[in-house]
Protein backbone atom coordinates (compact mmCIF):
# COMPACT_ATOMS: atom_id res chain seq x y z
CA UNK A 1 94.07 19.35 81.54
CA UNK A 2 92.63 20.81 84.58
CA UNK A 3 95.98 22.24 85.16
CA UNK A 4 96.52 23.97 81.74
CA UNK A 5 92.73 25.27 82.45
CA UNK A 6 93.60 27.31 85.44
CA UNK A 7 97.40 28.75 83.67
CA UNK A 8 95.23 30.01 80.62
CA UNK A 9 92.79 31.31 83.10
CA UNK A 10 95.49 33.17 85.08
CA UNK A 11 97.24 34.45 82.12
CA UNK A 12 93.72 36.06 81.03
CA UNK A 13 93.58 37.85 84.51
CA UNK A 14 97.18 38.81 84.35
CA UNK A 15 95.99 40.61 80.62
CA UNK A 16 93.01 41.70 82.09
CA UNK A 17 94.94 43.28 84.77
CA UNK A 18 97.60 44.79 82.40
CA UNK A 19 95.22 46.46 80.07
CA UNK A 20 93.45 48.36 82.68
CA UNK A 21 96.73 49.19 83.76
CA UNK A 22 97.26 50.53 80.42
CA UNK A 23 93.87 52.45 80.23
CA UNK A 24 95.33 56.12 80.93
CA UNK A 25 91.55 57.44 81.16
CA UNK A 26 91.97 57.07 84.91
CA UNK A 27 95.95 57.26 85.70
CA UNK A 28 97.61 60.35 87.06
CA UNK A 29 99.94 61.97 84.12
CA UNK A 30 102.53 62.44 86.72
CA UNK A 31 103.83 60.05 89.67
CA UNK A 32 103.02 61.06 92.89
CA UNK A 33 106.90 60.54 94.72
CA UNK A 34 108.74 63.73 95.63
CA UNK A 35 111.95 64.32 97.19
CA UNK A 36 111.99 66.94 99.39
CA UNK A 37 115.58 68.70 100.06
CA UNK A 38 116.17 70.82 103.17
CA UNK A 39 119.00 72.36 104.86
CA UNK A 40 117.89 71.75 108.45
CA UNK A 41 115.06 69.00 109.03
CA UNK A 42 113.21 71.70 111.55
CA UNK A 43 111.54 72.78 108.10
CA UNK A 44 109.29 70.31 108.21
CA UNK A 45 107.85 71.26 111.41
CA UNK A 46 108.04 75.00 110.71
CA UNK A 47 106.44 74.36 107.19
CA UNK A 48 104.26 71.26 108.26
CA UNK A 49 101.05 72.58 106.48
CA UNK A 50 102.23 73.18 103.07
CA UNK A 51 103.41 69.67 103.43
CA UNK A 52 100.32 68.10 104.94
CA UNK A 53 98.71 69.67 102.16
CA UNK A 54 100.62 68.16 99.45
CA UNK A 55 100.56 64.37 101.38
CA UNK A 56 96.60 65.36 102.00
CA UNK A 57 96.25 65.16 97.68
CA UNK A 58 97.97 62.19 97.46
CA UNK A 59 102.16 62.71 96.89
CA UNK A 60 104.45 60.47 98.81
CA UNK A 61 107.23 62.91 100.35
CA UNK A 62 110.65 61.36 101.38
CA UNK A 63 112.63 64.03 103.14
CA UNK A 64 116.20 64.29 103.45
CA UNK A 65 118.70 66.89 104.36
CA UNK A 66 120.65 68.73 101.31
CA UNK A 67 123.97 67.16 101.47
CA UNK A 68 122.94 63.71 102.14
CA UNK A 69 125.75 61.99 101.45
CA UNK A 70 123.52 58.89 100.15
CA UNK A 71 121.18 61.13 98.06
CA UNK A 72 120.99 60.25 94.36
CA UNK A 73 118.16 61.24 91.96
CA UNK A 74 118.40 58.02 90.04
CA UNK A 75 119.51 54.32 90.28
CA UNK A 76 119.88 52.02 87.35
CA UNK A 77 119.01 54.81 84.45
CA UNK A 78 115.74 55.33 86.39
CA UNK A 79 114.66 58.11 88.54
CA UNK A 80 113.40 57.51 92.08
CA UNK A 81 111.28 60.56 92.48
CA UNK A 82 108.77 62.43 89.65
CA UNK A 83 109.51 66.11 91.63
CA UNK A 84 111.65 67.49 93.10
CA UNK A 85 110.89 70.35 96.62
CA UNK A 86 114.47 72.39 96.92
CA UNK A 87 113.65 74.21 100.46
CA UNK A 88 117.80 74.22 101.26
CA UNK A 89 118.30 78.35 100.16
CA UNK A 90 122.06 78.11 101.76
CA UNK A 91 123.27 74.74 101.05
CA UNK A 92 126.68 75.11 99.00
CA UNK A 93 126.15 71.80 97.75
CA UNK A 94 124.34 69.06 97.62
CA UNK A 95 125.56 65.46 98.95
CA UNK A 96 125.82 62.19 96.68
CA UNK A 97 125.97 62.30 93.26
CA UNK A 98 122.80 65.16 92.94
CA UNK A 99 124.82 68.67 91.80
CA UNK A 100 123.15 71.60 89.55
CA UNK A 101 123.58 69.62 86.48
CA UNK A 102 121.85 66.46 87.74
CA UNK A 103 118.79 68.98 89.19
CA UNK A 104 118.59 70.65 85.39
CA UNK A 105 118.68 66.54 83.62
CA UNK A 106 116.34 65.50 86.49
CA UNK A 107 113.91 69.20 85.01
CA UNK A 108 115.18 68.05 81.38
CA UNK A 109 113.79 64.25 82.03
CA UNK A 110 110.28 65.77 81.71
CA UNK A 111 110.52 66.44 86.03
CA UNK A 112 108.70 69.20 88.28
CA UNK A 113 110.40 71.13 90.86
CA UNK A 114 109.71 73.75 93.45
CA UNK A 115 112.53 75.88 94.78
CA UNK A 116 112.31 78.21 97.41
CA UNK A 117 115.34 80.47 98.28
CA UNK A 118 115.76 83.37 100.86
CA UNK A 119 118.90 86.41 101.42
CA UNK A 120 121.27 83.28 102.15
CA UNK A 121 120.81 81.84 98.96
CA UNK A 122 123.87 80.27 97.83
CA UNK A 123 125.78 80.15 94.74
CA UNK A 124 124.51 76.75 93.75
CA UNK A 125 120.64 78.06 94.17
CA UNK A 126 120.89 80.60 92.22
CA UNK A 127 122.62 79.39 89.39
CA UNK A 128 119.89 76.45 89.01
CA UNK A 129 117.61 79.35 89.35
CA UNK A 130 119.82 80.99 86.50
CA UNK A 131 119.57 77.89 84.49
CA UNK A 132 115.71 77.83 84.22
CA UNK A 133 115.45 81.51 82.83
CA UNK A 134 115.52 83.51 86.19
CA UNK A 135 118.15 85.99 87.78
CA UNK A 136 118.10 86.69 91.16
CA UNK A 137 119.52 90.33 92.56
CA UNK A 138 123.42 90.02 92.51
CA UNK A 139 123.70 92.01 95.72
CA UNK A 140 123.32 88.88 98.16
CA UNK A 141 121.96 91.02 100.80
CA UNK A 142 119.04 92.52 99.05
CA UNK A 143 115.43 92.25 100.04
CA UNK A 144 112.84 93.70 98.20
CA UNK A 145 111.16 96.55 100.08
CA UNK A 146 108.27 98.38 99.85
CA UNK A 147 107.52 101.48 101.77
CA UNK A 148 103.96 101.75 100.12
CA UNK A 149 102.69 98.16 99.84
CA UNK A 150 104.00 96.56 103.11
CA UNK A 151 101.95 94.36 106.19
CA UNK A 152 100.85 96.98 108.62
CA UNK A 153 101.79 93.99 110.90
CA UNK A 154 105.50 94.65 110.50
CA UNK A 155 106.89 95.29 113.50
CA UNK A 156 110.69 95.35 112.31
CA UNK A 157 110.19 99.05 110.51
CA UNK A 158 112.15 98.10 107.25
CA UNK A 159 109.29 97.46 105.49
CA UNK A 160 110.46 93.84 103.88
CA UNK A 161 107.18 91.98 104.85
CA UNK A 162 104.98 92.64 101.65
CA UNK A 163 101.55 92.82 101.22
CA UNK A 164 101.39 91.78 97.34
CA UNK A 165 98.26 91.39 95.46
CA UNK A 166 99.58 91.75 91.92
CA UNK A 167 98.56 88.18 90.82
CA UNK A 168 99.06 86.83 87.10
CA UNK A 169 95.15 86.23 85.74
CA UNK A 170 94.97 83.00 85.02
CA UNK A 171 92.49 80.19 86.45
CA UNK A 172 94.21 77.16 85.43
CA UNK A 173 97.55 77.89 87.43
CA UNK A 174 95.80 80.06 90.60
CA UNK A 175 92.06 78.01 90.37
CA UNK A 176 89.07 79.55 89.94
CA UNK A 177 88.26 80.70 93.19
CA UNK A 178 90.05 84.47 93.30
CA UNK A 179 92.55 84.93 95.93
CA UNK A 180 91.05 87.57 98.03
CA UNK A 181 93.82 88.13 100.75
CA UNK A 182 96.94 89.65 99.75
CA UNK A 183 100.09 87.68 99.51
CA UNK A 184 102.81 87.78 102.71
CA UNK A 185 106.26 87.73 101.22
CA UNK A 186 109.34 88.61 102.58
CA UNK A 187 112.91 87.82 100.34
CA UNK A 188 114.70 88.55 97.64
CA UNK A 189 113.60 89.56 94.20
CA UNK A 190 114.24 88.22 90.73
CA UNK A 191 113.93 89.25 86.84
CA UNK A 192 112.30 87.58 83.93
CA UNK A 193 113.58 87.83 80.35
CA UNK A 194 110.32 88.86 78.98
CA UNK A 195 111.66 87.61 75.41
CA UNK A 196 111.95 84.46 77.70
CA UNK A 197 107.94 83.03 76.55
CA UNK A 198 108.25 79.96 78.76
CA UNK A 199 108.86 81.72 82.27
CA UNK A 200 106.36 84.15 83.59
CA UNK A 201 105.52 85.81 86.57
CA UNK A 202 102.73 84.83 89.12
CA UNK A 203 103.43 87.17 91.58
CA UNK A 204 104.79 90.83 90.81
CA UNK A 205 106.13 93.66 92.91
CA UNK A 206 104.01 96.93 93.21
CA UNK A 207 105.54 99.59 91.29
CA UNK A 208 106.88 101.78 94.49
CA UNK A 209 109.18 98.15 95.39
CA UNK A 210 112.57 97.68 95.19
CA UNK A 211 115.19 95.86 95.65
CA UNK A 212 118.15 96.43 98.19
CA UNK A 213 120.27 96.34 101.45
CA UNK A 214 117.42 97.49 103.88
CA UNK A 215 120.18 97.24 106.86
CA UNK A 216 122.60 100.01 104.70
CA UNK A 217 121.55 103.49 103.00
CA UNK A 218 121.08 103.23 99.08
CA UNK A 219 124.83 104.85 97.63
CA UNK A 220 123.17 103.96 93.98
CA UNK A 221 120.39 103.16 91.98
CA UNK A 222 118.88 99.69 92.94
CA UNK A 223 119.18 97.07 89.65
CA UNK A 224 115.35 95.87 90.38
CA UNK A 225 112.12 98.39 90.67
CA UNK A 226 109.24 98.48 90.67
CA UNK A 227 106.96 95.76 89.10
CA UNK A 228 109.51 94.46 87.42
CA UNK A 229 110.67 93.05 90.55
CA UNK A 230 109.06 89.64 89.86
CA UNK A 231 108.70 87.56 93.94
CA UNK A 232 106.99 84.02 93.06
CA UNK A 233 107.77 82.60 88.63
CA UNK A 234 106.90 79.48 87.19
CA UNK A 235 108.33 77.82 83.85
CA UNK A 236 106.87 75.21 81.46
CA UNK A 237 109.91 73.96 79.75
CA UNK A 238 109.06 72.41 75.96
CA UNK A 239 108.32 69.19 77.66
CA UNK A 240 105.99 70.08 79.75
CA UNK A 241 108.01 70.15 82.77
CA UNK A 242 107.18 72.60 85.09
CA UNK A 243 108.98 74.28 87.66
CA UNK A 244 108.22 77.05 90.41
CA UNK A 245 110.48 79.72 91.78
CA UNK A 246 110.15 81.98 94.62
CA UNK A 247 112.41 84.17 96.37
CA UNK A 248 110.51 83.78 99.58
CA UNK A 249 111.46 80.83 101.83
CA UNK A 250 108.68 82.20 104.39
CA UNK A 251 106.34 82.23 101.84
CA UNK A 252 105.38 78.81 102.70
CA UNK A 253 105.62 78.47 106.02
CA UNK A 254 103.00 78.08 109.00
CA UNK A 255 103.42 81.37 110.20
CA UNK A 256 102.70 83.34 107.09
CA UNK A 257 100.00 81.19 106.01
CA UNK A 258 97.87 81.36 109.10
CA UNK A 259 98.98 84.72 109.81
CA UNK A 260 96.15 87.61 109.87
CA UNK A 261 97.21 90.58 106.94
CA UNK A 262 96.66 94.35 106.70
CA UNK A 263 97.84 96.09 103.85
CA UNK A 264 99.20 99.72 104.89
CA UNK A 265 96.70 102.18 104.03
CA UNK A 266 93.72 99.97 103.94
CA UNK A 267 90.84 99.55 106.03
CA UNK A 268 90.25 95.87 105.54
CA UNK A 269 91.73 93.43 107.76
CA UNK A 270 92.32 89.50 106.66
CA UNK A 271 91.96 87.01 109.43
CA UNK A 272 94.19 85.04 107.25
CA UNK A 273 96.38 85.91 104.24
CA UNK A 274 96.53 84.60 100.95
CA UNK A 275 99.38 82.48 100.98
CA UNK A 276 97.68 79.03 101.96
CA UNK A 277 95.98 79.38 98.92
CA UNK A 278 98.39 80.40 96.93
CA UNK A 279 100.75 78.15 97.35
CA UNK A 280 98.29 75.02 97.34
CA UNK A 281 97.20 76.30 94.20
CA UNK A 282 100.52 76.97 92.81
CA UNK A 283 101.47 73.53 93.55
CA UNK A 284 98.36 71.57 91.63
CA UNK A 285 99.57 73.16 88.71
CA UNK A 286 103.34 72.76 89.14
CA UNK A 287 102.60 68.90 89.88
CA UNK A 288 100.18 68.72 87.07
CA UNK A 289 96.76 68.36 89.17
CA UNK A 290 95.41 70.67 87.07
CA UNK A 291 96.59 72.31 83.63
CA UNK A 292 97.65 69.33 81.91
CA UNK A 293 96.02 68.09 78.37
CA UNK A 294 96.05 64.55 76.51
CA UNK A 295 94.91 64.13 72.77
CA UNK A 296 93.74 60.56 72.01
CA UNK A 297 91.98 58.79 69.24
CA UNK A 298 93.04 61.05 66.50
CA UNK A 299 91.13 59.87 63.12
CA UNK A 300 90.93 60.87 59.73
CA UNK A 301 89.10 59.61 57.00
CA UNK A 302 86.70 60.41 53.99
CA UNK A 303 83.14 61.99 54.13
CA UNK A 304 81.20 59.05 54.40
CA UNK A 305 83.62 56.09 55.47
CA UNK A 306 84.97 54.96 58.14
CA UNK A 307 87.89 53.54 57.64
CA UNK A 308 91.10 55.51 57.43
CA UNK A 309 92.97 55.72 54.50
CA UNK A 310 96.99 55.45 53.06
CA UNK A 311 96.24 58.30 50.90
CA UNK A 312 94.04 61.10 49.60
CA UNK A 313 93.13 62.31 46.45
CA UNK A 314 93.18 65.96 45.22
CA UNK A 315 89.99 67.20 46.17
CA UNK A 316 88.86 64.47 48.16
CA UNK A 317 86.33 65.63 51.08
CA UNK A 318 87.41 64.50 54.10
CA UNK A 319 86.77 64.48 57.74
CA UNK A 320 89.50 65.02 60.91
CA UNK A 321 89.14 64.61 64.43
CA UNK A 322 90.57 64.64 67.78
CA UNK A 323 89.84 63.97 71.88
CA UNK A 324 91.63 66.37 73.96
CA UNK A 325 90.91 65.65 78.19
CA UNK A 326 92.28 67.27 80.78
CA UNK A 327 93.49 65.93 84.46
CA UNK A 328 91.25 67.33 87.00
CA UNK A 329 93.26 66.40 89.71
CA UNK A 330 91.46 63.04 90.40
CA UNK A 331 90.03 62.04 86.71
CA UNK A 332 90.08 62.93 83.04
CA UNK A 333 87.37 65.25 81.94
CA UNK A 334 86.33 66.84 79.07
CA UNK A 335 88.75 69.82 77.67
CA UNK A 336 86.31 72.81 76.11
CA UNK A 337 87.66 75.32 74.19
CA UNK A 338 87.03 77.37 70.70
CA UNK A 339 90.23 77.64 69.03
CA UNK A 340 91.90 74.01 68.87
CA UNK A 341 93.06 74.25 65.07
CA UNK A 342 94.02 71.42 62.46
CA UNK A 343 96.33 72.56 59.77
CA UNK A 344 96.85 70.52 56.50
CA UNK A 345 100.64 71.21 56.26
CA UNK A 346 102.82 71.03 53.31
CA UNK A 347 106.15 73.14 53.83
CA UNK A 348 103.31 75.77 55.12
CA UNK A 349 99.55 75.46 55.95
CA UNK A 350 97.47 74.37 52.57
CA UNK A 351 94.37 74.39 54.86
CA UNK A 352 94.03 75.93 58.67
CA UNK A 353 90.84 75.53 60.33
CA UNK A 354 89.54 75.68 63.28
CA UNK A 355 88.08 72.74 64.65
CA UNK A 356 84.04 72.23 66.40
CA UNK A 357 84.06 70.85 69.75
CA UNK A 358 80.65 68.53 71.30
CA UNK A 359 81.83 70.04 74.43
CA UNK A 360 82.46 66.30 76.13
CA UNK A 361 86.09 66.34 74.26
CA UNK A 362 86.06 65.35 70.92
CA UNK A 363 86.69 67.84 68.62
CA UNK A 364 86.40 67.54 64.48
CA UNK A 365 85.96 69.54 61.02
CA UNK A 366 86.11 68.58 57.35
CA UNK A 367 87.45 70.44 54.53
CA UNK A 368 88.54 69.25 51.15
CA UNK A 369 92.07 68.31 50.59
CA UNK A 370 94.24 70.91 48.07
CA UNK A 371 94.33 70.81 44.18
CA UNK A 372 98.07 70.09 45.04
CA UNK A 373 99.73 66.77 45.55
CA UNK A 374 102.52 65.59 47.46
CA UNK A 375 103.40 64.42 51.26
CA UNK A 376 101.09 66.45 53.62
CA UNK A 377 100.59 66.29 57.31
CA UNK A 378 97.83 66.47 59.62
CA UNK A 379 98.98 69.01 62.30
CA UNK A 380 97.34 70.41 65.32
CA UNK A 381 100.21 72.50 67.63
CA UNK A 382 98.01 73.74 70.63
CA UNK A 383 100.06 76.18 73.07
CA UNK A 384 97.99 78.06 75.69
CA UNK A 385 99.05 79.82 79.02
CA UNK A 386 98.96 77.55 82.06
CA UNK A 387 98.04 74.26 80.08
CA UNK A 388 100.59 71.81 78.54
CA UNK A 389 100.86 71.64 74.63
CA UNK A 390 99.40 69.38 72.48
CA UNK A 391 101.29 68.30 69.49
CA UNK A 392 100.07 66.14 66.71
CA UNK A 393 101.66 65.21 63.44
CA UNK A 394 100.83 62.17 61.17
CA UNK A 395 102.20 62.56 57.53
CA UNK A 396 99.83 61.21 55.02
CA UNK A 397 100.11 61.33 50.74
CA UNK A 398 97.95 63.19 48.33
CA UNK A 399 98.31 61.39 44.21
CA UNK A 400 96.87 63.37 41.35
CA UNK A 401 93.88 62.13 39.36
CA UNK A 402 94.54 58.38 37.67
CA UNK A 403 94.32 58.85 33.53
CA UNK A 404 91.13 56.72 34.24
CA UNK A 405 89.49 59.21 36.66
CA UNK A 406 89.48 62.60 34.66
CA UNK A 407 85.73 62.89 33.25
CA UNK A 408 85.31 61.95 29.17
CA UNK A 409 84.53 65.81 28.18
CA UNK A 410 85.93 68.16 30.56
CA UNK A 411 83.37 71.29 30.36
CA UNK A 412 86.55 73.90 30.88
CA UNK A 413 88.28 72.26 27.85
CA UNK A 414 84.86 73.18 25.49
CA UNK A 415 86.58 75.87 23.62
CA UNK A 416 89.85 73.87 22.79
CA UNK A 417 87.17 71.22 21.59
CA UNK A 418 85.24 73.69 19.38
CA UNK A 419 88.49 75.48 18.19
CA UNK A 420 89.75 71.89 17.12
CA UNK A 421 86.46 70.89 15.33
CA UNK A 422 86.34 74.77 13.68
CA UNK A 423 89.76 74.24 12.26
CA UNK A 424 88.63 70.71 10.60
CA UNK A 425 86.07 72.22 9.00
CA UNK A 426 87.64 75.39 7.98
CA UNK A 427 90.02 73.11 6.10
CA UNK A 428 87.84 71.33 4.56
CA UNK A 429 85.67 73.84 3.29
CA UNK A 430 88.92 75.51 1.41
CA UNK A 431 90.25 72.36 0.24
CA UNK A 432 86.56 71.98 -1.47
CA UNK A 433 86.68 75.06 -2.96
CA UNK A 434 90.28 75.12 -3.98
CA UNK A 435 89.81 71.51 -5.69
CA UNK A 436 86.72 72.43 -7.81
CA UNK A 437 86.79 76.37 -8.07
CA UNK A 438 87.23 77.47 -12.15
């Protein structure tokens, strides 16, 4: 007895223990294991601080070298690593069973990735680049240049170390705080579809860049100018994955972020440029430390009850709502915004309404179902810049009136009722006089 005592005992911790487990109010919404790819393992010296920050917020970095002949992204249907860092620019290939199409299923499998490339990028870079909406300058030995917008620190004369300050606005992917120091960069340039709605540029070229051989005179017109020129894009595929792109290899490493900037022509003198906090930033939101929504206890029911229903009536008022958090980085808090909307869908939107928020996350309206019957759904498709979509859909039934449930005397039906009762009597008024008229 005392034995069975202590196995139900344990089996209540081992619940206890799973449920908490299963509590996602405190749980990252990504893992925090990345594989980090190089082509020569002094990167990790030479770019120690962008790692140390990344290990600093928590991610477990494995590095190995690009054509590991071990390297695999998965084992047993299951993926070892929840991002990916590609810092290997001139790698032709990658070792083990990892090749361009296993990077873009690993990005496909709802995955993050960061990949840097330089003027050596190889064939196999570029096409991954390709793959997630970005083209890189054919001409492999293209930098972008800019005889206007360059470091004053440049010693080399061709102008390829850029100052550039021409950031996208947006809070959740750069933070809050602004980035005050311009931007060292120095690589090759890349364009963005800008039909393309799920890649955009964070960093831009001034409009007096361009891109080409700075070692050769121009013979023709360069293919990228100006600010089209986009240096540093991210994606947000449809599942949320994310993934960040930058032509600059440099970008991230110790010597350009704790180097001092001067942009030519300007007075002001950084003691340190902006690329420490750029690319910490950057990285938060690529990893999803910041940016990244969950909707929970949806509910719908009618005004005044609780309890949900399996259908509504026509006309029935009724009552929908919603929590919506976002991942701070180290909890859940409260997501606040004006213009989280719930439609009432039938083939299109019967009812569309914005929704009022208590401003601690739970959002909720009312509104009275349509005079039309059929199979509806409850639908709330939120898509903002920088934040991951929310997408909600529960189909629920709308029935007509019962025979039972239509009122005795309906007041619009009054002149069908008097025309009836004025048509009796008409008729029996002539037949009166008909029968006993001389």
């Amino acid at each position: 007895m005392a034995a069975l005592r202590l196995l139900l005992l344990l089996a209540a911790a081992m619940l206890l223990v799973v449920a908490s487990r299963g509590d996602a109010s405190g749980a990252a919404p990504r893992g925090r294991k990345l594989l980090v790819l190089v082509d020569d393992l002094a990167v990790r010296s030479s770019h120690s601080a962008f790692f140390g920050s990344l290990q600093a917020r928590g991610l477990d970095l494995e590095f190995r070298l690009a054509d590991d002949p071990k390297l695999s992204l998965h084992r047993y249907g299951q993926y070892l690593y929840d991002g990916l860092v590609l810092f290997a620019p001139s790698t032709p290939r990658f070792g083990g069973s990892v090749d361009q199409n296993a990077v873009l299923e690993f990005i496909d499998a709802g995955h993050d990735m960061i990949l840097a490339a330089d003027s050596s990028a190889s064939d196999l870079i570029r096409g991954i680049a390709t793959e997630c909406g970005i083209e890189f300058d054919e001409d492999p030995e293209a930098m972008v240049i800019d005889h206007i917008n360059y470091a004053s620190t440049e010693v080399e004369g061709d102008h390829t170390l850029i100052a550039g300050d021409d950031l996208i606005q947006s809070d959740v992917i750069l933070g809050s705080k602004k980035i005050e120091a311009p931007v060292l960069f120095r690589g090759i340039g890349h364009a963005v579809n800008p039909s393309n709605s799920l890649v955009l540029k964070v960093l831009s070229a001034s409009p007096s860049a361009y891109s080409a051989n700075p070692k050769t005179k121009l013979a023709s017109p360069p293919s990228l100018t100006g600010s089209g020129i986009s240096l540093v894009s991210i994606m947000q595929a449809r599942n949320n994955a994310r993934v960040l792109i930058s032509g600059s290899l440099d970008l991230f490493s110790n010597r350009l972020l704790k180097s001092g900037v001067k942009k030519a022509g300007s007075k002001t003198r950084h003691e340190k440029s902006g690329n420490e906090q750029f690319v910490t930033e950057t990285s938060k939101w690529v990893f999803h430390e910041r940016g990244h929504l969950k909707a929970v206890n949806v509910a719908h029911h009618k005004v005044g009850e609780t309890n949900e229903p399996s259908m509504y009536r026509i006309n029935d008022d009724l009552e929908y709502s919603v929590e919506i958090y976002e991942w701070s980085g180290t909890s859940w808090k409260p997501y606040v915004a004006d213009d989280v909307q719930i439609q009432f869908y039938m083939m299109s939107p019967y009812v569309l309404k914005n929704m009022s928020t208590d401003k601690k996350g739970l959002y909720s309206t009312s509104f009275k179902v349509p005079d039309v019957y059929g199979v509806f759904q409850f639908k709330v498709e939120y898509q903002r810049l920088g934040y991951t979509g929310v997408s909600l859909a529960k189909q629920i039934p709308v029935r007509p009136y019962r025979h039972n449930e239509y009122e005795r005397f309906i007041t619009s039906a009054y002149p069908y009722y008097a025309a009836s009762f004025s048509t009796m009597g008409a008729f029996f008024i002539f037949s009166f006089a008909y029968l006993y008229h001389k």
